[in-house]
Protein backbone atom coordinates (compact mmCIF):
# COMPACT_ATOMS: atom_id res chain seq x y z
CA UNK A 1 -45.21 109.11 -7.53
CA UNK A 2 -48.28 107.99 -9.44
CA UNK A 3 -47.07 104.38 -9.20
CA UNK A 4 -46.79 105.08 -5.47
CA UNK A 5 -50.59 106.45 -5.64
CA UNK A 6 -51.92 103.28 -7.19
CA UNK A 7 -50.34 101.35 -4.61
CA UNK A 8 -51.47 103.09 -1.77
CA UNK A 9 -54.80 103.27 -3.28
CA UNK A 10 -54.65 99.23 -3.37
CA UNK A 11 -54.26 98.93 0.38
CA UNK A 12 -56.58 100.79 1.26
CA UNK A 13 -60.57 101.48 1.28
CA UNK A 14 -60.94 102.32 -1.88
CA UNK A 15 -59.76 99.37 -3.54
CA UNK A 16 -59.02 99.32 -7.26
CA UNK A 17 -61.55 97.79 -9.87
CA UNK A 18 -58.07 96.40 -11.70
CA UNK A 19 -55.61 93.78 -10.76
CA UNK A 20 -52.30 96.13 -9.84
CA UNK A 21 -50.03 93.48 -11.09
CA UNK A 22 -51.60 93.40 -14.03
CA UNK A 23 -51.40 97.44 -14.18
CA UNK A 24 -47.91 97.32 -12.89
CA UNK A 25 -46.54 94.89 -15.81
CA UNK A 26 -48.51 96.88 -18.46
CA UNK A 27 -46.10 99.35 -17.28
CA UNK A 28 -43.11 97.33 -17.39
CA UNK A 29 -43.37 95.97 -20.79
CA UNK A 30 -45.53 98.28 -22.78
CA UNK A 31 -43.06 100.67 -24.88
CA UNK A 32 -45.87 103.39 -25.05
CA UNK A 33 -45.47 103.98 -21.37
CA UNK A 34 -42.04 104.93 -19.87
CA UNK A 35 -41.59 104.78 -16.39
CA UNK A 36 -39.74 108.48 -15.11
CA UNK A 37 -37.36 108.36 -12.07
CA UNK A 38 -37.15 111.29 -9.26
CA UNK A 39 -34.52 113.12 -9.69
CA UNK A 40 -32.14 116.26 -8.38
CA UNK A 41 -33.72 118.19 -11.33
CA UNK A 42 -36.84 117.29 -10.30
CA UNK A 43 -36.70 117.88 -6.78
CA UNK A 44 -35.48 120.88 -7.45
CA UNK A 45 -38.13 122.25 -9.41
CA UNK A 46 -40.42 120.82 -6.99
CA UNK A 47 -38.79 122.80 -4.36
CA UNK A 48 -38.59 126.12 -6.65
CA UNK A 49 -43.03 125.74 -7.10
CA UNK A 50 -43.42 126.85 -3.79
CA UNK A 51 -46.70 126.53 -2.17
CA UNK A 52 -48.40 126.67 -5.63
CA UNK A 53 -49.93 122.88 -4.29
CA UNK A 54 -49.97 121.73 -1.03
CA UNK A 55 -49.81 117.62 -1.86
CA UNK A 56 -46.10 116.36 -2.39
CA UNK A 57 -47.49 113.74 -4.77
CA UNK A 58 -48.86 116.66 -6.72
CA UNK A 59 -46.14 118.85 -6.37
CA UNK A 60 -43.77 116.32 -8.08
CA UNK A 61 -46.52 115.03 -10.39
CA UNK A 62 -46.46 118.71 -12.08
CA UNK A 63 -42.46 119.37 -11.27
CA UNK A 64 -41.24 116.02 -13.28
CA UNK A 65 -43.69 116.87 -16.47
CA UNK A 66 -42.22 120.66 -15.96
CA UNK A 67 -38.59 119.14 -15.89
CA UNK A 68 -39.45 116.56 -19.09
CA UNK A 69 -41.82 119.89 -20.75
CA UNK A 70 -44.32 117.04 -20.86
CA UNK A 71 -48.08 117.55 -20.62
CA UNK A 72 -50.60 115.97 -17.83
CA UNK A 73 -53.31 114.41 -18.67
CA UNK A 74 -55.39 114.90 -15.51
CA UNK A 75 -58.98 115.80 -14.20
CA UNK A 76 -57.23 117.44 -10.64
CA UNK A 77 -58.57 121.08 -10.77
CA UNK A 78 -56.09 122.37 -8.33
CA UNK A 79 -53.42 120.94 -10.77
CA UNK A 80 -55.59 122.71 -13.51
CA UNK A 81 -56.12 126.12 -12.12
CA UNK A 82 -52.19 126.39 -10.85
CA UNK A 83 -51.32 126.59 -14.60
CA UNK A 84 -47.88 125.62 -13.27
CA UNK A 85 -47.80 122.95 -16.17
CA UNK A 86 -49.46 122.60 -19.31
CA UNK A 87 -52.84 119.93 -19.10
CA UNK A 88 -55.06 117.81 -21.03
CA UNK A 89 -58.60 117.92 -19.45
């Protein structure tokens, strides 16, 4: 979803500072990033949050690092304050 994010992002008003190929190959070929697919398992525990967030992106932003027990690094208070998943501020 994030990718999707920067992408959308890119289109529109606010457009990025960075090249999004460039961004989008870092990704690619970088081993310290890993790229995380959507899954059943995810959308499952997307669908099991509830209402905790309102934005889909959010919701399975927090559900995939709750399926992986991975933490967010992220500065989105109502991802913060839903303490749905674990955060680096």
């Amino acid at each position: 979803m994030s990718l999707l994010e920067l992408a959308f992002l890119n289109e529109g008003k606010q457009r990025l500072s960075f090249r999004l190929e460039k961004v989008f190959y870092e990704l690619d070929t970088n081993p310290a990033f890993r790229i995380i697919p959507l899954t059943t398992d995810i959308a499952y525990e997307m669908a099991a949050m509830g209402n905790a967030l309102r934005d889909p992106g959010d919701r399975v932003i927090v559900a995939t690092a709750r399926v992986h027990r991975l933490r967010l690094l992220t500065a989105d208070q109502r991802i913060i304050e839903s303490d749905l998943v674990p955060v680096v501020e």
